[in-house]
N, C-alpha and C. Protein backbone atom coordinates (compact mmCIF):
# COMPACT_ATOMS: atom_id res chain seq x y z
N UNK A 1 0.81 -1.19 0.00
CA UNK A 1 0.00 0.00 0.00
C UNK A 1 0.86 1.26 0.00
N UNK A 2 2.37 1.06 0.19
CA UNK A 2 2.97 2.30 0.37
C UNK A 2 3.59 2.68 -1.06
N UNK A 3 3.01 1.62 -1.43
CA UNK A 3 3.76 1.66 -3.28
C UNK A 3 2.76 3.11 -3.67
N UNK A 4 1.51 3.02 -3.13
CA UNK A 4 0.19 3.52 -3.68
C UNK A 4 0.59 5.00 -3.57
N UNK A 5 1.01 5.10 -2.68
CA UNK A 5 1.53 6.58 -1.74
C UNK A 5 2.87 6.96 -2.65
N UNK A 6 3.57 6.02 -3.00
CA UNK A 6 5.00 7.24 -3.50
C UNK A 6 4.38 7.02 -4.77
N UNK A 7 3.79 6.29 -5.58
CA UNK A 7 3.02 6.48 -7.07
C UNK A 7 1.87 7.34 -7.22
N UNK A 8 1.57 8.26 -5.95
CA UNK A 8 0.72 9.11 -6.05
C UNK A 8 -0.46 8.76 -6.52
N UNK A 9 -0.99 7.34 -6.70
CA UNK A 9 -2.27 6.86 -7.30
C UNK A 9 -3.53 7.87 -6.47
N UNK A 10 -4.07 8.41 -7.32
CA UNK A 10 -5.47 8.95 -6.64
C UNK A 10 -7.35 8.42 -6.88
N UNK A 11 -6.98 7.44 -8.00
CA UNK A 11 -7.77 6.67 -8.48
C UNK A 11 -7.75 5.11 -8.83
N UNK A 12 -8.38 4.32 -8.50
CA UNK A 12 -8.07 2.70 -8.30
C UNK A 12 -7.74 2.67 -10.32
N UNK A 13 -8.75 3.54 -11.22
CA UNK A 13 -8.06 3.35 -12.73
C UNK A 13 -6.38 3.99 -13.06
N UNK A 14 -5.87 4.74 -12.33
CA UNK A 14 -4.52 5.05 -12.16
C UNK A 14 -3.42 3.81 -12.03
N UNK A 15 -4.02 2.45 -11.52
CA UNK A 15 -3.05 1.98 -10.61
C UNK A 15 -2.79 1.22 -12.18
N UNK A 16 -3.49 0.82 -13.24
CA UNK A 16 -3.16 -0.03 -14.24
C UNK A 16 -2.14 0.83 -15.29
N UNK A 17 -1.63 2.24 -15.48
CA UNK A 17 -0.59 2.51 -15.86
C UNK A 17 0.20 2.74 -14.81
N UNK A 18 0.01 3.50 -13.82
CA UNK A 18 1.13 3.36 -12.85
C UNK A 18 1.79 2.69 -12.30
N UNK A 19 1.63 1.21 -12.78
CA UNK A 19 1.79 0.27 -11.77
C UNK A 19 2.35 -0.90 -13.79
N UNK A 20 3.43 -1.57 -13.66
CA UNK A 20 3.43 -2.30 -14.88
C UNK A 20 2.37 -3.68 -14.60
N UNK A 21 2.61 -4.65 -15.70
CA UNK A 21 1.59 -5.83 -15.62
C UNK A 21 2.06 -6.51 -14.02
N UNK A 22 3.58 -6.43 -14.28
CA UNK A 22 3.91 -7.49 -12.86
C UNK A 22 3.81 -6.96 -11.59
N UNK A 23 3.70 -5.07 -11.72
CA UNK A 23 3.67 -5.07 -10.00
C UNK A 23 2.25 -4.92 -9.85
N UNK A 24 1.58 -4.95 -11.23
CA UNK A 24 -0.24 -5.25 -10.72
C UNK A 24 -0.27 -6.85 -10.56
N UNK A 25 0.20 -7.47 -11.13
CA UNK A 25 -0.03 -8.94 -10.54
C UNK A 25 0.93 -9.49 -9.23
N UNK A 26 1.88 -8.59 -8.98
CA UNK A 26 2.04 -9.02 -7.84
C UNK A 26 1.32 -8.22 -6.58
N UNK A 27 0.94 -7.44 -7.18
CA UNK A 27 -0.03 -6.03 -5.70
C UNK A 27 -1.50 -7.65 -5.87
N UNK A 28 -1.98 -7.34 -6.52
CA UNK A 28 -2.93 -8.93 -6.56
C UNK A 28 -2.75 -10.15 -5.68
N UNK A 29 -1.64 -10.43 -6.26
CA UNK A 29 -1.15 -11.85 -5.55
C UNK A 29 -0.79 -11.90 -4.03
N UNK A 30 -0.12 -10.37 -3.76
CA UNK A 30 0.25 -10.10 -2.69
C UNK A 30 -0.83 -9.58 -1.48
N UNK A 31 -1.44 -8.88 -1.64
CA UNK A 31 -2.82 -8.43 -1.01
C UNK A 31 -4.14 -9.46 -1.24
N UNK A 32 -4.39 -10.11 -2.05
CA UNK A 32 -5.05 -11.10 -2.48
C UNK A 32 -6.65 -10.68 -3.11
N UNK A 33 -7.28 -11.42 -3.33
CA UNK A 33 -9.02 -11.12 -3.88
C UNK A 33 -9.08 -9.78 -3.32
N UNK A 34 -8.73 -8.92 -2.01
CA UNK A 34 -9.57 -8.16 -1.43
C UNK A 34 -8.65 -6.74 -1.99
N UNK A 35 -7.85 -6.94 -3.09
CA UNK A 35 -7.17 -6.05 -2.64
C UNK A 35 -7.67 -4.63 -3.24
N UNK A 36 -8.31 -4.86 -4.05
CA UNK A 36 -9.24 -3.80 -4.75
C UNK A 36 -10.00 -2.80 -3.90
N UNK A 37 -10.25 -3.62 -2.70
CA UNK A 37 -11.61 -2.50 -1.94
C UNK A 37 -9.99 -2.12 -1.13
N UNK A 38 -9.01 -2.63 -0.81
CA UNK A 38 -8.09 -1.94 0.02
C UNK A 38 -7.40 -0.68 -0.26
N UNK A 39 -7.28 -1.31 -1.87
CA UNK A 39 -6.71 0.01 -2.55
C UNK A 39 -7.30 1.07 -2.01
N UNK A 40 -8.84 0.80 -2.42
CA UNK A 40 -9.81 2.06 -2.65
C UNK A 40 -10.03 2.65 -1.09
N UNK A 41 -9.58 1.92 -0.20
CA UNK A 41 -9.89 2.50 1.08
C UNK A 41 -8.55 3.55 1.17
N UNK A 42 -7.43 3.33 0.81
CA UNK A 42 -6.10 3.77 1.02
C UNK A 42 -6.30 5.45 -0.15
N UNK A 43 -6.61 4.65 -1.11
CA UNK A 43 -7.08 5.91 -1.87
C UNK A 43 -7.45 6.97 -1.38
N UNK A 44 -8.84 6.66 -0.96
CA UNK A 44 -9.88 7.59 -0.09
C UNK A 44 -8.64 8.26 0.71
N UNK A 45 -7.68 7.24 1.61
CA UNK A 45 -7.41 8.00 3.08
C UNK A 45 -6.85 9.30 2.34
N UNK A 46 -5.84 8.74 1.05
CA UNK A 46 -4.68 9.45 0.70
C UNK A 46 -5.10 11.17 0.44
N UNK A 47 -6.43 10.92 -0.71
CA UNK A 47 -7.10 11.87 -1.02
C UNK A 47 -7.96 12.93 0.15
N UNK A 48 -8.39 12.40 1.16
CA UNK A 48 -8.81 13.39 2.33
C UNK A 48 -7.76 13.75 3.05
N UNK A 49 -6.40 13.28 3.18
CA UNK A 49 -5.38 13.70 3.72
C UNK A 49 -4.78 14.72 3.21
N UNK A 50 -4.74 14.63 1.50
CA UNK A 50 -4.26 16.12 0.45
C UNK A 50 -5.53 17.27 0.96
N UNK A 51 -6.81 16.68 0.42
CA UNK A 51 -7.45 17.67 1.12
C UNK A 51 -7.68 18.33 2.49
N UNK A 52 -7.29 17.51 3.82
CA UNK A 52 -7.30 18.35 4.62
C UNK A 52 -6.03 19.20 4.20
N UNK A 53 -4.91 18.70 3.56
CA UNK A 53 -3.66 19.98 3.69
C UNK A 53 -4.27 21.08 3.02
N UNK A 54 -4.77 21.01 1.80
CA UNK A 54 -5.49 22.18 0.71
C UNK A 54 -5.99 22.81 1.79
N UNK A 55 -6.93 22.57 2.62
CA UNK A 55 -7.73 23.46 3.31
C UNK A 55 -6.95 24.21 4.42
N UNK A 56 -5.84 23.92 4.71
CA UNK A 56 -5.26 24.44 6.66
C UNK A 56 -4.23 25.02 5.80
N UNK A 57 -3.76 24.66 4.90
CA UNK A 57 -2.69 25.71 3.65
C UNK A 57 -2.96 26.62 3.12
N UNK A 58 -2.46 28.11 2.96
CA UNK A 58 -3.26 29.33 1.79
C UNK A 58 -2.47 28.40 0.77
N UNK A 59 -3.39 29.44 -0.18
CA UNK A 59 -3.48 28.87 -1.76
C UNK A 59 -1.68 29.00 -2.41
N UNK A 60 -1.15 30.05 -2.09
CA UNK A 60 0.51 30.27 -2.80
C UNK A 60 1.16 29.02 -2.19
N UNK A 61 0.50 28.64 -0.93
CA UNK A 61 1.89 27.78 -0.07
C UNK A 61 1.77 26.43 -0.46
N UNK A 62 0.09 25.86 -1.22
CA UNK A 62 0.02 24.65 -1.66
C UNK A 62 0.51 24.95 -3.16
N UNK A 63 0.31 25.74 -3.85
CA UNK A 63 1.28 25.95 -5.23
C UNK A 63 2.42 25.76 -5.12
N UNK A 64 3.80 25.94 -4.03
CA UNK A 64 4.55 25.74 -3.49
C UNK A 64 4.92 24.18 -3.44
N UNK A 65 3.80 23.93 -2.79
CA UNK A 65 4.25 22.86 -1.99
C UNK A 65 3.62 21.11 -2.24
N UNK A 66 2.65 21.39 -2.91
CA UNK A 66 1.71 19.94 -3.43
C UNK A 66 2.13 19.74 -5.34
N UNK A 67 2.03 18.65 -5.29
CA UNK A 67 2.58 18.37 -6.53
C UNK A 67 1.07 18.25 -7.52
N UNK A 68 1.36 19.29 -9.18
CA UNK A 68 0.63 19.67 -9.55
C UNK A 68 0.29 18.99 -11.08
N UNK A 69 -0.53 18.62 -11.65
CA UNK A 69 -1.02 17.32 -12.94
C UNK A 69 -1.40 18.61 -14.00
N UNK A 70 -0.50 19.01 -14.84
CA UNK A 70 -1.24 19.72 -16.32
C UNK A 70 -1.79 19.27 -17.09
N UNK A 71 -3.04 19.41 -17.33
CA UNK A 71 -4.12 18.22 -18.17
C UNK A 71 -3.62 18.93 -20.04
């Protein structure tokens, strides 16, 4: 799960490029059947944890300081 965290996954569809065929079949093999809802729980935490920072941070200091996705 800490793979999830330095790959910045924020979505369980993220983890199938971020992740190659073997470290998705071994995150599978390794976590087992359940590991899908685990992801998604870890997800969740990861994502309310950025958002509490967004919120207790002004806006220049998370430009600063949170890492940013140019669509």
């Amino acid at each position: 799960l800490e793979e999830l965290r330095i790959r910045n996954v924020r979505t369980l569809d993220e983890v199938s490029y971020k992740f190659n065929a073997y470290g998705t079949i071994f995150m599978n093999s390794s976590i087992g059947v359940q590991w899908g809802e685990v992801a998604r729980q870890q997800i969740r935490a990861l994502n309310n944890e950025r958002l509490a920072k967004e919120k207790t941070n002004a806006y220049l200091r998370n430009l600063s300081e949170l890492q940013h996705y140019a669509i």
